[in-house]
PDB file of N, CA and C in Angstrom:
ATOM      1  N   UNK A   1    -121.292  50.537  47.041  1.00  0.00           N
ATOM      2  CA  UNK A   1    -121.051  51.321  48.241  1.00  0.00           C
ATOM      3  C   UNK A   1    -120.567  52.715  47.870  1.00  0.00           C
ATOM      4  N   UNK A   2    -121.005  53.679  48.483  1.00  0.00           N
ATOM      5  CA  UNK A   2    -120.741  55.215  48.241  1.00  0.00           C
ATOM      6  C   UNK A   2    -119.388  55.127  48.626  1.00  0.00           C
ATOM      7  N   UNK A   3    -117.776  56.102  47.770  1.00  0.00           N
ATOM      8  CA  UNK A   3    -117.037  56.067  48.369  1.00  0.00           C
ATOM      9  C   UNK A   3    -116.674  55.824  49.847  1.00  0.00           C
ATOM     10  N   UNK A   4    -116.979  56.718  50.744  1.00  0.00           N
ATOM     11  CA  UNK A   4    -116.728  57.264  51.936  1.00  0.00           C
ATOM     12  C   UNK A   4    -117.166  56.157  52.931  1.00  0.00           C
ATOM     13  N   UNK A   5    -117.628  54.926  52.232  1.00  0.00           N
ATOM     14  CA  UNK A   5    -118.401  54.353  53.687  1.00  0.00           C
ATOM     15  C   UNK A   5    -117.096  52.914  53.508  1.00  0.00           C
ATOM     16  N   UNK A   6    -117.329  52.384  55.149  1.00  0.00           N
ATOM     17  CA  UNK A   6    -115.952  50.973  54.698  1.00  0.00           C
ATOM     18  C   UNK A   6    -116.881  49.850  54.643  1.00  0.00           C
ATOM     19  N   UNK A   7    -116.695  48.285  54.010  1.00  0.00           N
ATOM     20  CA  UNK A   7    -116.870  47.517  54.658  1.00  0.00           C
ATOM     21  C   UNK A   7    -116.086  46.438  54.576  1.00  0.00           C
ATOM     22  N   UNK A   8    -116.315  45.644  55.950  1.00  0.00           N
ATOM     23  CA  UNK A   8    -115.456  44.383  56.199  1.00  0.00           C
ATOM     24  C   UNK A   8    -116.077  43.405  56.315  1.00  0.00           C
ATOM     25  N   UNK A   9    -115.753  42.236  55.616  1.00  0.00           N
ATOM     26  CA  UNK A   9    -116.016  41.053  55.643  1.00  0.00           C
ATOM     27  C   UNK A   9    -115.746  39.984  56.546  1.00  0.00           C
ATOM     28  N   UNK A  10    -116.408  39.193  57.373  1.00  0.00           N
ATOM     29  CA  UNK A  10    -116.138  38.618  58.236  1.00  0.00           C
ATOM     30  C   UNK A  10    -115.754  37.425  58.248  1.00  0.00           C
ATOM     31  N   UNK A  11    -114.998  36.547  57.944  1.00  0.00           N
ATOM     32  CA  UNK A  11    -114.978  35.129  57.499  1.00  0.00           C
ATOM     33  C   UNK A  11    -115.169  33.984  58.907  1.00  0.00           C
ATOM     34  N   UNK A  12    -115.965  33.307  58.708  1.00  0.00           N
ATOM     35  CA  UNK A  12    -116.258  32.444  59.766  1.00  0.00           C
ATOM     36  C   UNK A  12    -115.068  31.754  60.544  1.00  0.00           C
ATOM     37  N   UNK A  13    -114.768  31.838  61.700  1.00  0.00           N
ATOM     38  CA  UNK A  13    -113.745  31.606  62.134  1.00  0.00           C
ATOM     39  C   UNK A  13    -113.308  30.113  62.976  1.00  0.00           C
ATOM     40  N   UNK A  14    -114.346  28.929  62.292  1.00  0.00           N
ATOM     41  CA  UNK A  14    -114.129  27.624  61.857  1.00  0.00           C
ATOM     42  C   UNK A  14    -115.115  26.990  63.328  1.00  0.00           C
ATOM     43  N   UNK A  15    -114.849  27.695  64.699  1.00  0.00           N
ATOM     44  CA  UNK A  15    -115.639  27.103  65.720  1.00  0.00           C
ATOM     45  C   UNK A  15    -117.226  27.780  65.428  1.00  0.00           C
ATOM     46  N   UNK A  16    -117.864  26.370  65.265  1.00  0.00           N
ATOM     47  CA  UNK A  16    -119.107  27.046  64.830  1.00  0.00           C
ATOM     48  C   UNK A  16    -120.045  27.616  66.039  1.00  0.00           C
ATOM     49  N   UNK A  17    -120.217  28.734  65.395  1.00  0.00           N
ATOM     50  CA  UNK A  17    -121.700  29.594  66.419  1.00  0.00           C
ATOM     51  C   UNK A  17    -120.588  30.556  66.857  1.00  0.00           C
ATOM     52  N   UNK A  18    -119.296  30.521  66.772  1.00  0.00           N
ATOM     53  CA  UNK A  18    -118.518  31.361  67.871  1.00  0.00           C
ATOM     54  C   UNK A  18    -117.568  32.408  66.880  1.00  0.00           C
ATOM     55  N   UNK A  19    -118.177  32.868  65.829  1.00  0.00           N
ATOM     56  CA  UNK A  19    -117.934  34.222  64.956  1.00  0.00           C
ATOM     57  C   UNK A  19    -117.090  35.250  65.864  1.00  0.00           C
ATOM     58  N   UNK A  20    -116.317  35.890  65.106  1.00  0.00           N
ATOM     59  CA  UNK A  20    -115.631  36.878  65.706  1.00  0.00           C
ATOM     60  C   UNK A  20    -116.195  38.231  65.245  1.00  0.00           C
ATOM     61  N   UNK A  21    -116.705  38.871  66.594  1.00  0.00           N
ATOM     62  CA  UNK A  21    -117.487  40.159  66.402  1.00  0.00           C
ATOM     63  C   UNK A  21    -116.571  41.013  65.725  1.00  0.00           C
ATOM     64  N   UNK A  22    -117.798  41.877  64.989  1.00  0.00           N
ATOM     65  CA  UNK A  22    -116.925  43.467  64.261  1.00  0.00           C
ATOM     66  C   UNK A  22    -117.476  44.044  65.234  1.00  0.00           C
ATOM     67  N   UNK A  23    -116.579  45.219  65.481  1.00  0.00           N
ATOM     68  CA  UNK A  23    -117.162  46.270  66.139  1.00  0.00           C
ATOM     69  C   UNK A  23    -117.450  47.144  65.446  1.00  0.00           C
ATOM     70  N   UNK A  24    -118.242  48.114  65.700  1.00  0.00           N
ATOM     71  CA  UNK A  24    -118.993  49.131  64.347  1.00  0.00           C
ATOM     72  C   UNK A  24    -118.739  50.194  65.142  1.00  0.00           C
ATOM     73  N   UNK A  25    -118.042  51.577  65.244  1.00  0.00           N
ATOM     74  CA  UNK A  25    -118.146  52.914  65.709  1.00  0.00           C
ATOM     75  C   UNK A  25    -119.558  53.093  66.084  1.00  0.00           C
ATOM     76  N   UNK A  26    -119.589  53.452  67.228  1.00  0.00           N
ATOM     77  CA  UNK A  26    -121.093  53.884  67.849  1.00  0.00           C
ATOM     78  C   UNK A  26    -121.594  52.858  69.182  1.00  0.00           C
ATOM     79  N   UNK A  27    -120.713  51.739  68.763  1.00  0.00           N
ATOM     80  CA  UNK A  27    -120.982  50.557  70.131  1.00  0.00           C
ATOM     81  C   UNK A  27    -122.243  49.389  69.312  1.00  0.00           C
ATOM     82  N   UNK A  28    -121.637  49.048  67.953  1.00  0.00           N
ATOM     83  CA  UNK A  28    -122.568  47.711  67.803  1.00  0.00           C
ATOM     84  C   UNK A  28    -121.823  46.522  67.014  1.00  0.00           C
ATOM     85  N   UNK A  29    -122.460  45.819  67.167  1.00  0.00           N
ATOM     86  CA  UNK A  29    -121.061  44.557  67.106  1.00  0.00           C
ATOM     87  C   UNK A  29    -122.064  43.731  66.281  1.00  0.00           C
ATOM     88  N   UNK A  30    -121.199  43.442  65.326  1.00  0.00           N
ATOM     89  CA  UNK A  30    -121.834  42.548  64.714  1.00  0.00           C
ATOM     90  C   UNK A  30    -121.311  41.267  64.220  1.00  0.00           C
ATOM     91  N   UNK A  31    -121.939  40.032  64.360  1.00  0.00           N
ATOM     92  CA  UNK A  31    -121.609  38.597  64.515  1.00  0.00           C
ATOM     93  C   UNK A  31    -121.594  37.836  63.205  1.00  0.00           C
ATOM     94  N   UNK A  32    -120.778  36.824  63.043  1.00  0.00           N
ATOM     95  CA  UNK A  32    -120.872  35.813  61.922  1.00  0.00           C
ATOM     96  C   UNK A  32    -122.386  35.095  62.053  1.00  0.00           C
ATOM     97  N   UNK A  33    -122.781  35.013  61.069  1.00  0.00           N
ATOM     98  CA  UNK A  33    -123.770  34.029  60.887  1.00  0.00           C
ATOM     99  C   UNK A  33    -123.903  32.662  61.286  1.00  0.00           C
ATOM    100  N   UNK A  34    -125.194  32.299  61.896  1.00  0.00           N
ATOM    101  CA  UNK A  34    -124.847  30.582  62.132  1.00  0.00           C
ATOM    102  C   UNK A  34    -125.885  30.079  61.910  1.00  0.00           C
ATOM    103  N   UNK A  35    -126.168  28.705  61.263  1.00  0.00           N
ATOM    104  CA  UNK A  35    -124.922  27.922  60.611  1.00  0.00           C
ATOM    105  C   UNK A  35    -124.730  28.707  59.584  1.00  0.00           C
ATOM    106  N   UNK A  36    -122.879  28.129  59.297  1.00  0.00           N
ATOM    107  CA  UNK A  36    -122.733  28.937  57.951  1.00  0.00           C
ATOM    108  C   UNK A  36    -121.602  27.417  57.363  1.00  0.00           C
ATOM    109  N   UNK A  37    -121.909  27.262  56.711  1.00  0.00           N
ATOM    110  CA  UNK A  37    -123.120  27.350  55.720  1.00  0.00           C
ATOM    111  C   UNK A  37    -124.542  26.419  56.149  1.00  0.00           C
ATOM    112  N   UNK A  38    -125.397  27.312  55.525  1.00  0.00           N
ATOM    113  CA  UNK A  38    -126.488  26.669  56.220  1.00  0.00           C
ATOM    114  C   UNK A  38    -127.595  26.409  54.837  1.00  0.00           C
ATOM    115  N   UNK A  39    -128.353  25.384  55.364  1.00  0.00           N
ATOM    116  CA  UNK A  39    -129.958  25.076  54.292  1.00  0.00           C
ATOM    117  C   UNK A  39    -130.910  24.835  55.769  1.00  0.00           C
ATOM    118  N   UNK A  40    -131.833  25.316  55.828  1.00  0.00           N
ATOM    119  CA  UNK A  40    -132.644  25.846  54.878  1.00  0.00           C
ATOM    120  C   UNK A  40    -132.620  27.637  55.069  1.00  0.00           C
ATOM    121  N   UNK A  41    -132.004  27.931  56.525  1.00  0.00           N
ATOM    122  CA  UNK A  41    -132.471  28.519  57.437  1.00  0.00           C
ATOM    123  C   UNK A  41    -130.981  29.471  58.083  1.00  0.00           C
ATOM    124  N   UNK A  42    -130.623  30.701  58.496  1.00  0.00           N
ATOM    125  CA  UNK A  42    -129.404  30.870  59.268  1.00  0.00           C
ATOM    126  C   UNK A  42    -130.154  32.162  60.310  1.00  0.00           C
ATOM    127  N   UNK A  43    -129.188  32.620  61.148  1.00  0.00           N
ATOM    128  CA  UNK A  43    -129.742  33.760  62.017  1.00  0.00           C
ATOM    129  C   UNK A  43    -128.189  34.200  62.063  1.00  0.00           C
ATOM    130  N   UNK A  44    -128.680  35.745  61.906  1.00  0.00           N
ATOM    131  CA  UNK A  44    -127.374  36.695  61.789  1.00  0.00           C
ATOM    132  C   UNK A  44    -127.964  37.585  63.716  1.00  0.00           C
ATOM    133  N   UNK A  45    -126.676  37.699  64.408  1.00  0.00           N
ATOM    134  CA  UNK A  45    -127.265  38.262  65.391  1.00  0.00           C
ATOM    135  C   UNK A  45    -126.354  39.881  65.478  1.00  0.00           C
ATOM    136  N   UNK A  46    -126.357  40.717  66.328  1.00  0.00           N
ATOM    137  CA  UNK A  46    -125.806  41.678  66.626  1.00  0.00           C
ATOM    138  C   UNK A  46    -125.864  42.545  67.879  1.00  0.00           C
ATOM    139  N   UNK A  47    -125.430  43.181  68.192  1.00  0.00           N
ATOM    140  CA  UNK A  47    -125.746  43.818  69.741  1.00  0.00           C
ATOM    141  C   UNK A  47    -125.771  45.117  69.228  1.00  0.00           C
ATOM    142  N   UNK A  48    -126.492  46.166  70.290  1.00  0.00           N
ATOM    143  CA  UNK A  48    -126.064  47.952  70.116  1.00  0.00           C
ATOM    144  C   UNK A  48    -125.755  48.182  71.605  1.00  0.00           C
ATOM    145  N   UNK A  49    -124.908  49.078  71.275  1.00  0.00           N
ATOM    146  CA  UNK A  49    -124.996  49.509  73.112  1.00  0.00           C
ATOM    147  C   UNK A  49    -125.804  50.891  73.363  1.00  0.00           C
ATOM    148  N   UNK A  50    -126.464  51.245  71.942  1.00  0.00           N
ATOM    149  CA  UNK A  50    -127.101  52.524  71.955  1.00  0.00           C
ATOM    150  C   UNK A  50    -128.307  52.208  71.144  1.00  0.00           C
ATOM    151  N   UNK A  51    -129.331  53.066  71.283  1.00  0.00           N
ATOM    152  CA  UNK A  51    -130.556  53.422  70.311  1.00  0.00           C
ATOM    153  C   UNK A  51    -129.814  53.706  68.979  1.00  0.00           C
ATOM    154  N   UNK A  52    -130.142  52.512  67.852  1.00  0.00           N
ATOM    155  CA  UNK A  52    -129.380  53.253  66.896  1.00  0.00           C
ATOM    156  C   UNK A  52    -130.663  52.777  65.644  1.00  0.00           C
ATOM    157  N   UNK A  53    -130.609  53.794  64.819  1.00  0.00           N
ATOM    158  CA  UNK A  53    -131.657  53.537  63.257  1.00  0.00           C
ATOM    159  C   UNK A  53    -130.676  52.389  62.508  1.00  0.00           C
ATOM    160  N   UNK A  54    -131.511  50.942  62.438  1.00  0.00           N
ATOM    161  CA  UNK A  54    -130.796  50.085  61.527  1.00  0.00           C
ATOM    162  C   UNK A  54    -131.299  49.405  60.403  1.00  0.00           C
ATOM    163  N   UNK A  55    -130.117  48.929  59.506  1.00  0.00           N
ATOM    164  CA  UNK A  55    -130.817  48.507  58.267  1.00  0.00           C
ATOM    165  C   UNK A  55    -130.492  46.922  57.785  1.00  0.00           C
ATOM    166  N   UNK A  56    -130.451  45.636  58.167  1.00  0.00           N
ATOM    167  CA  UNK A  56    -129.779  44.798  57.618  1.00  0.00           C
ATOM    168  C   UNK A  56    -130.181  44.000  56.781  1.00  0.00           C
ATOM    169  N   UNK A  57    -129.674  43.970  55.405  1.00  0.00           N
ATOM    170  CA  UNK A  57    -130.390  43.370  54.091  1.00  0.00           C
ATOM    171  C   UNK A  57    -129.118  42.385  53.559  1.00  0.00           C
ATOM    172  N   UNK A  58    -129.985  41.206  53.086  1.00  0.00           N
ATOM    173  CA  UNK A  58    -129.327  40.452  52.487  1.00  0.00           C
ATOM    174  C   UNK A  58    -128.703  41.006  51.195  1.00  0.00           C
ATOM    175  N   UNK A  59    -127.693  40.478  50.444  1.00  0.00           N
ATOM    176  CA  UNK A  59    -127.045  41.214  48.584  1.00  0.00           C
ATOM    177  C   UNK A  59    -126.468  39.486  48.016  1.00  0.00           C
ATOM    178  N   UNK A  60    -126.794  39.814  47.550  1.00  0.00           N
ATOM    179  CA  UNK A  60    -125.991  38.503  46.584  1.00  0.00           C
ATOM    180  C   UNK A  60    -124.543  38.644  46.181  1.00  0.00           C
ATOM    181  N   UNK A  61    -123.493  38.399  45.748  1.00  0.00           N
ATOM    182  CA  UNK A  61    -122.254  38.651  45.419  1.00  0.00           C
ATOM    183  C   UNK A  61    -121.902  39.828  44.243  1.00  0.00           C
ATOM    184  N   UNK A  62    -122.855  40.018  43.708  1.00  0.00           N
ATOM    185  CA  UNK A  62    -122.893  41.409  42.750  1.00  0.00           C
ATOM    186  C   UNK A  62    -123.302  42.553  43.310  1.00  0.00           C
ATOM    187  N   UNK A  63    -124.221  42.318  44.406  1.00  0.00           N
ATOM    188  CA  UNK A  63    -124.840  43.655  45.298  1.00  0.00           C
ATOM    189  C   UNK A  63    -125.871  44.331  44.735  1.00  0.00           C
ATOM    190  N   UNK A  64    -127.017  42.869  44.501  1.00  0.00           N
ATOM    191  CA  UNK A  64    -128.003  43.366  44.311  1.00  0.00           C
ATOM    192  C   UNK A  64    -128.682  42.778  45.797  1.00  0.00           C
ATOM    193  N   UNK A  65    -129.721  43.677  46.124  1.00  0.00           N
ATOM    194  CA  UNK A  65    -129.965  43.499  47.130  1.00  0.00           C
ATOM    195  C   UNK A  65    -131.471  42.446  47.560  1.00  0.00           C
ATOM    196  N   UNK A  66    -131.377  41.781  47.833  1.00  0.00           N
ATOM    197  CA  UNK A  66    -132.149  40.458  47.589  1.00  0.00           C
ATOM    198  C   UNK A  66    -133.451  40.756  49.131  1.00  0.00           C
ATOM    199  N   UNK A  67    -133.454  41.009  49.803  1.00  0.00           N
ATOM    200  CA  UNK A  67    -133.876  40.991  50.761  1.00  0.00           C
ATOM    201  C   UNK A  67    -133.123  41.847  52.279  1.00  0.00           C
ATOM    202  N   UNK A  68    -134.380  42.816  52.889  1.00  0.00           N
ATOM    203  CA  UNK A  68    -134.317  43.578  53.932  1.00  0.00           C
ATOM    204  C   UNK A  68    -134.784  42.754  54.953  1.00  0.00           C
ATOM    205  N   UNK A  69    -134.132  42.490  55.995  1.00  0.00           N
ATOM    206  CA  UNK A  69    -134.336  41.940  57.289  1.00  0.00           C
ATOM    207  C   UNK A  69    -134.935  42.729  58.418  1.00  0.00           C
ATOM    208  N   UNK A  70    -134.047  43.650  58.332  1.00  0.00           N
ATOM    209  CA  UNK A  70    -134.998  44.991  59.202  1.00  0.00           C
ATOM    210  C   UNK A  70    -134.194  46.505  58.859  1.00  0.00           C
ATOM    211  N   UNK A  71    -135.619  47.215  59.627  1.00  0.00           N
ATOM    212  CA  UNK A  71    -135.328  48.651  59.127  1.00  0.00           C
ATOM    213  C   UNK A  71    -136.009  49.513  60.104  1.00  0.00           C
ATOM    214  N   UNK A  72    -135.610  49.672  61.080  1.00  0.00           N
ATOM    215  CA  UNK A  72    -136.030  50.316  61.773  1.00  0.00           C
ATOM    216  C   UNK A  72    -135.315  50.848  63.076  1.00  0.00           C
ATOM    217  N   UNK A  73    -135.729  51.777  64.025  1.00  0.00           N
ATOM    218  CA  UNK A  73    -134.861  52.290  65.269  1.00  0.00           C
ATOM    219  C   UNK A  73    -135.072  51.119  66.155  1.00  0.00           C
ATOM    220  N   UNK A  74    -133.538  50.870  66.705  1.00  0.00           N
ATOM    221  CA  UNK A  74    -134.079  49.721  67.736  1.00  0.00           C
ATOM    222  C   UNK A  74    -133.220  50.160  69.329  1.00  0.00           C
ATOM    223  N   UNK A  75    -134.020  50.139  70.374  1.00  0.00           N
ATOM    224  CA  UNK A  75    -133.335  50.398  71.250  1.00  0.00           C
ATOM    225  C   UNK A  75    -132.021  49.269  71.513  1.00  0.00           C
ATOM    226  N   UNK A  76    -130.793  49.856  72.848  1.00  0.00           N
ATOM    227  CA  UNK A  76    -129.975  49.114  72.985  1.00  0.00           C
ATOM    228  C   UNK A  76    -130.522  47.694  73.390  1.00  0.00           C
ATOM    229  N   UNK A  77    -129.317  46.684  72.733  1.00  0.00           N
ATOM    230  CA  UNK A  77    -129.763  45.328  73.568  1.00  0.00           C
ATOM    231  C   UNK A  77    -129.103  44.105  72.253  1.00  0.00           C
ATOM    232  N   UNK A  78    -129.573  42.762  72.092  1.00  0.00           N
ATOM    233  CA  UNK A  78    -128.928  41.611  71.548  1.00  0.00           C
ATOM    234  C   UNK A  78    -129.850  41.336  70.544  1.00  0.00           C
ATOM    235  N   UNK A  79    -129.710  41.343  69.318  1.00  0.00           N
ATOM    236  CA  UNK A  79    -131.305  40.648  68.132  1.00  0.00           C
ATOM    237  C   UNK A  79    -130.200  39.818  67.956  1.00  0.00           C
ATOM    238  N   UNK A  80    -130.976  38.806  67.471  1.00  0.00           N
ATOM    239  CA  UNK A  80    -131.051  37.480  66.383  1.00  0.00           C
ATOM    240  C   UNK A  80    -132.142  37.505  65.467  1.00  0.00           C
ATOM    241  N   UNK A  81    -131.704  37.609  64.219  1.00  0.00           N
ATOM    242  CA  UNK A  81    -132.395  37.738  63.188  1.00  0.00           C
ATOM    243  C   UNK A  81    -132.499  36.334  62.293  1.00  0.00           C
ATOM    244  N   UNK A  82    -133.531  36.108  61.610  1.00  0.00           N
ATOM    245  CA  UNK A  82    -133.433  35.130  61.075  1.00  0.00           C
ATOM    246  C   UNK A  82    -133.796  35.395  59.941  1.00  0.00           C
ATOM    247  N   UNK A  83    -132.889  34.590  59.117  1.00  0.00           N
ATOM    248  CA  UNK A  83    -133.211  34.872  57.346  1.00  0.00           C
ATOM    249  C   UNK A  83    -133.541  33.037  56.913  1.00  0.00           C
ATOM    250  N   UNK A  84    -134.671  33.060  56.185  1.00  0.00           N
ATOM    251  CA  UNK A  84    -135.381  31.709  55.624  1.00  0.00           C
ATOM    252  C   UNK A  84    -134.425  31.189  53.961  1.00  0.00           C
ATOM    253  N   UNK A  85    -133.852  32.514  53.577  1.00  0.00           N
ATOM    254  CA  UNK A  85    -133.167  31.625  52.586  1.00  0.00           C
ATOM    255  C   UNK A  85    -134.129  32.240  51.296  1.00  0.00           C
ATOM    256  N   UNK A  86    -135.081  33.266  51.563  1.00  0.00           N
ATOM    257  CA  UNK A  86    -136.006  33.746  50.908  1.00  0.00           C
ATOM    258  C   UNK A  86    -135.744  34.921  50.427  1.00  0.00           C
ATOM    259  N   UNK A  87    -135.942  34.969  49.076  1.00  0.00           N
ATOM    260  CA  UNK A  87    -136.187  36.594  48.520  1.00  0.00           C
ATOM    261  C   UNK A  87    -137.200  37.719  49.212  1.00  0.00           C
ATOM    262  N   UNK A  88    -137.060  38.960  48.780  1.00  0.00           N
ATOM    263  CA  UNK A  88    -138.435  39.274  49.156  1.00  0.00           C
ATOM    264  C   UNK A  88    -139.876  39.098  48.526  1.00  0.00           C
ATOM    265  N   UNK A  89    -140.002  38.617  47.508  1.00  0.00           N
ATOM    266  CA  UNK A  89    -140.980  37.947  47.305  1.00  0.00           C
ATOM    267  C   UNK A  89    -141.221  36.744  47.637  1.00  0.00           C
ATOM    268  N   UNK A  90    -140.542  36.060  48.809  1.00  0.00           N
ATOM    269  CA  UNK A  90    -140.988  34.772  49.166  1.00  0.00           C
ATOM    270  C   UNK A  90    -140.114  33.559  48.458  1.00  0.00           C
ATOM    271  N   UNK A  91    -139.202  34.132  47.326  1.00  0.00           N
ATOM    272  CA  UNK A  91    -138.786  32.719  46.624  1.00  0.00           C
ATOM    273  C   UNK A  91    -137.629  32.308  46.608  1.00  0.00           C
ATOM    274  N   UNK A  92    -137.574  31.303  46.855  1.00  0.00           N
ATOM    275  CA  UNK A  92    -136.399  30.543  47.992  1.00  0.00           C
ATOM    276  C   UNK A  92    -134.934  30.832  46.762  1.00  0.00           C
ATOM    277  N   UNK A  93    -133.735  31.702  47.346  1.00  0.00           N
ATOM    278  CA  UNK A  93    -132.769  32.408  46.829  1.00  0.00           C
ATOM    279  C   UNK A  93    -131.973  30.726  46.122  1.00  0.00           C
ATOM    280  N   UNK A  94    -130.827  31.185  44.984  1.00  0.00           N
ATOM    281  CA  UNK A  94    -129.949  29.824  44.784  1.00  0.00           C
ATOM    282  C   UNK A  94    -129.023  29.868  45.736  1.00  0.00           C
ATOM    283  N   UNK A  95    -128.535  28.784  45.456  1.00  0.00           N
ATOM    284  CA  UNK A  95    -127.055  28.450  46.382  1.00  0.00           C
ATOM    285  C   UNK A  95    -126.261  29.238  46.428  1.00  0.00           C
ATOM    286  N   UNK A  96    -125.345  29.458  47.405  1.00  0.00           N
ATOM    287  CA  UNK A  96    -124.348  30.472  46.638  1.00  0.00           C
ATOM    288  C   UNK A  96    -123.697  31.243  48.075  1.00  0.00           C
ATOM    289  N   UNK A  97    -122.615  32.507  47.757  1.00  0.00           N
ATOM    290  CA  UNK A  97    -122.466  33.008  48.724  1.00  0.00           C
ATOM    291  C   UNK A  97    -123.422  34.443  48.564  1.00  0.00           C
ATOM    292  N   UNK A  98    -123.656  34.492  49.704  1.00  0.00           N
ATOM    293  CA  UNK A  98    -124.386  36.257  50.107  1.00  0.00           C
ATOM    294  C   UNK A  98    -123.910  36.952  51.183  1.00  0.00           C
ATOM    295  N   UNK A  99    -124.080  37.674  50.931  1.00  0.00           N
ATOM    296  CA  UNK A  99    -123.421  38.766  51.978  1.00  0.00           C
ATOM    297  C   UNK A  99    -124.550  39.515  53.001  1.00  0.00           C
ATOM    298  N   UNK A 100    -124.487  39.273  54.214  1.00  0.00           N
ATOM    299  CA  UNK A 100    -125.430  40.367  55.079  1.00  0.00           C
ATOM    300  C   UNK A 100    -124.656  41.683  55.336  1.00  0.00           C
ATOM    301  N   UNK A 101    -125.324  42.854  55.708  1.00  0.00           N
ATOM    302  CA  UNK A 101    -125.143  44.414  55.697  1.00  0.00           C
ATOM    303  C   UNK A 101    -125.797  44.660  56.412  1.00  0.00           C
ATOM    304  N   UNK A 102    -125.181  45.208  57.647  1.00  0.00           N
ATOM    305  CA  UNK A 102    -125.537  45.932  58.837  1.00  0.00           C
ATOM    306  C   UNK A 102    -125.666  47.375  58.972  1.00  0.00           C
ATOM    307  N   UNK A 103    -126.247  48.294  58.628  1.00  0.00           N
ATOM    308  CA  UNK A 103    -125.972  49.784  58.442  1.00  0.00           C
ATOM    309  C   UNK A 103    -126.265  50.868  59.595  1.00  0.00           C
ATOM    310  N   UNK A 104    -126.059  51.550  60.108  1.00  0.00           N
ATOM    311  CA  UNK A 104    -125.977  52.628  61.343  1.00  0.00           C
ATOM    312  C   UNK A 104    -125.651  53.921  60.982  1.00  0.00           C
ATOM    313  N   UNK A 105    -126.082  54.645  60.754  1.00  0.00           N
ATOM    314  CA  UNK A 105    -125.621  55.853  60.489  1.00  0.00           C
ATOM    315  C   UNK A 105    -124.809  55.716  58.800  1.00  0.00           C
ATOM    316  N   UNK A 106    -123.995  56.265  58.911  1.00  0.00           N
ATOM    317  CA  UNK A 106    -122.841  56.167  58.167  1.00  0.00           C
ATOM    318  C   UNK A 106    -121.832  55.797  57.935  1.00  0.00           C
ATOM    319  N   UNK A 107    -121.880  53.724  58.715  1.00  0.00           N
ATOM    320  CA  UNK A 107    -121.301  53.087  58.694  1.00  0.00           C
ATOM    321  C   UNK A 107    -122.037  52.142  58.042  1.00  0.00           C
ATOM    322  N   UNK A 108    -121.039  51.320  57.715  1.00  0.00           N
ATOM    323  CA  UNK A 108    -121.891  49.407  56.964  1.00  0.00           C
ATOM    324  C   UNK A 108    -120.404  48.496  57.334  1.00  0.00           C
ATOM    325  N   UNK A 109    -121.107  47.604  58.088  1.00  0.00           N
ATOM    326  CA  UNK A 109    -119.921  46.165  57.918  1.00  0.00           C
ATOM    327  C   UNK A 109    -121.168  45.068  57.085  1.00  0.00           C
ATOM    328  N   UNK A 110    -119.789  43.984  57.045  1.00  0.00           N
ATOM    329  CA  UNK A 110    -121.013  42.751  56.602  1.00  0.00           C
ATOM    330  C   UNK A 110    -120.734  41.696  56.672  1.00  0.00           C
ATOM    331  N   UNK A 111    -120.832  40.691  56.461  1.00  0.00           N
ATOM    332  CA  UNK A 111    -120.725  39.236  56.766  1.00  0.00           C
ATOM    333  C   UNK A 111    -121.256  38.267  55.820  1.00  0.00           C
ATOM    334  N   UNK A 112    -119.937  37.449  55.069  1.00  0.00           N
ATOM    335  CA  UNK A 112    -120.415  36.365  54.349  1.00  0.00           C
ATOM    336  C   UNK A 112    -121.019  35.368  54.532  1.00  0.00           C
ATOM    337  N   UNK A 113    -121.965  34.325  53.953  1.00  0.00           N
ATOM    338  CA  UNK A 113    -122.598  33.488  54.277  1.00  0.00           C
ATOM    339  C   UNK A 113    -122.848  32.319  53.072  1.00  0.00           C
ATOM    340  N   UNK A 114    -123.097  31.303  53.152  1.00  0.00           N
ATOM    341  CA  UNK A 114    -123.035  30.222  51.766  1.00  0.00           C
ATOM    342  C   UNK A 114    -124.233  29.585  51.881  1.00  0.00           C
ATOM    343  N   UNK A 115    -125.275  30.188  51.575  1.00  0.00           N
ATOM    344  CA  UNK A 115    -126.404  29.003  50.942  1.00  0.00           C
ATOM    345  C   UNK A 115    -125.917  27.647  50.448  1.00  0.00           C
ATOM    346  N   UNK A 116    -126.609  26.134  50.914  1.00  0.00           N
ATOM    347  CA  UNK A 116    -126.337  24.812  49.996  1.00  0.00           C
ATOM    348  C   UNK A 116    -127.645  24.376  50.013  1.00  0.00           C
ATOM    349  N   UNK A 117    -128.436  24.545  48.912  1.00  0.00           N
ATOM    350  CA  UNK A 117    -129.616  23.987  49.148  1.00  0.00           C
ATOM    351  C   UNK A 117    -129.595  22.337  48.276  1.00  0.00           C
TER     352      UNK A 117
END
């Protein structure tokens, strides 16, 4: 991460599906993952309350970046994203924890998650 930018980690907050939103400067909120921990399959969701350019990619615990979920301008409103557990070449990631990254401008939060395959 470039000095200047923050991020926070979200730890699942034990009632499942019911993550405690970050709020991100600009009006977008972003959610714990569910299931967490999950096989085969999880969906990271988030809201904007604005048109905002976004980026959210999976990283592995070293921060290499394993897979882009999306990248593009999305008007306001609710996604659910779904990640298969897949690299970007298609090949199914190890166990482990990973981290999702939500990016907006010149902000990033993120949210842990535990592969058990």
């Amino acid at each position: 991460l470039p000095v200047n930018q923050r991020t926070h980690i979200l730890e699942n907050s034990g009632a499942q599906g019911l993550g405690i939103p970050e709020t991100i400067p600009g009006g977008i909120m972003l959610y714990q993952n569910y299931p967490n921990p999950f096989n085969p399959a999880t969906v990271i969701s988030y809201q904007l309350s604005v048109a905002s350019e976004i980026e959210l990619g999976i990283f592995d615990v070293t921060g290499r970046l394993i897979r882009t979920l999306v990248n593009s301008r999305q008007p306001a409103g609710f996604y659910a994203v779904g990640w298969d557990g897949r690299d970007a070449r298609g090949v199914p990631a190890a166990s482990g924890v990973y981290l999702y990254r939500l990016e907006s401008g010149r902000t990033a939060h993120s949210g842990k998650m535990i592969l058990l395959r």
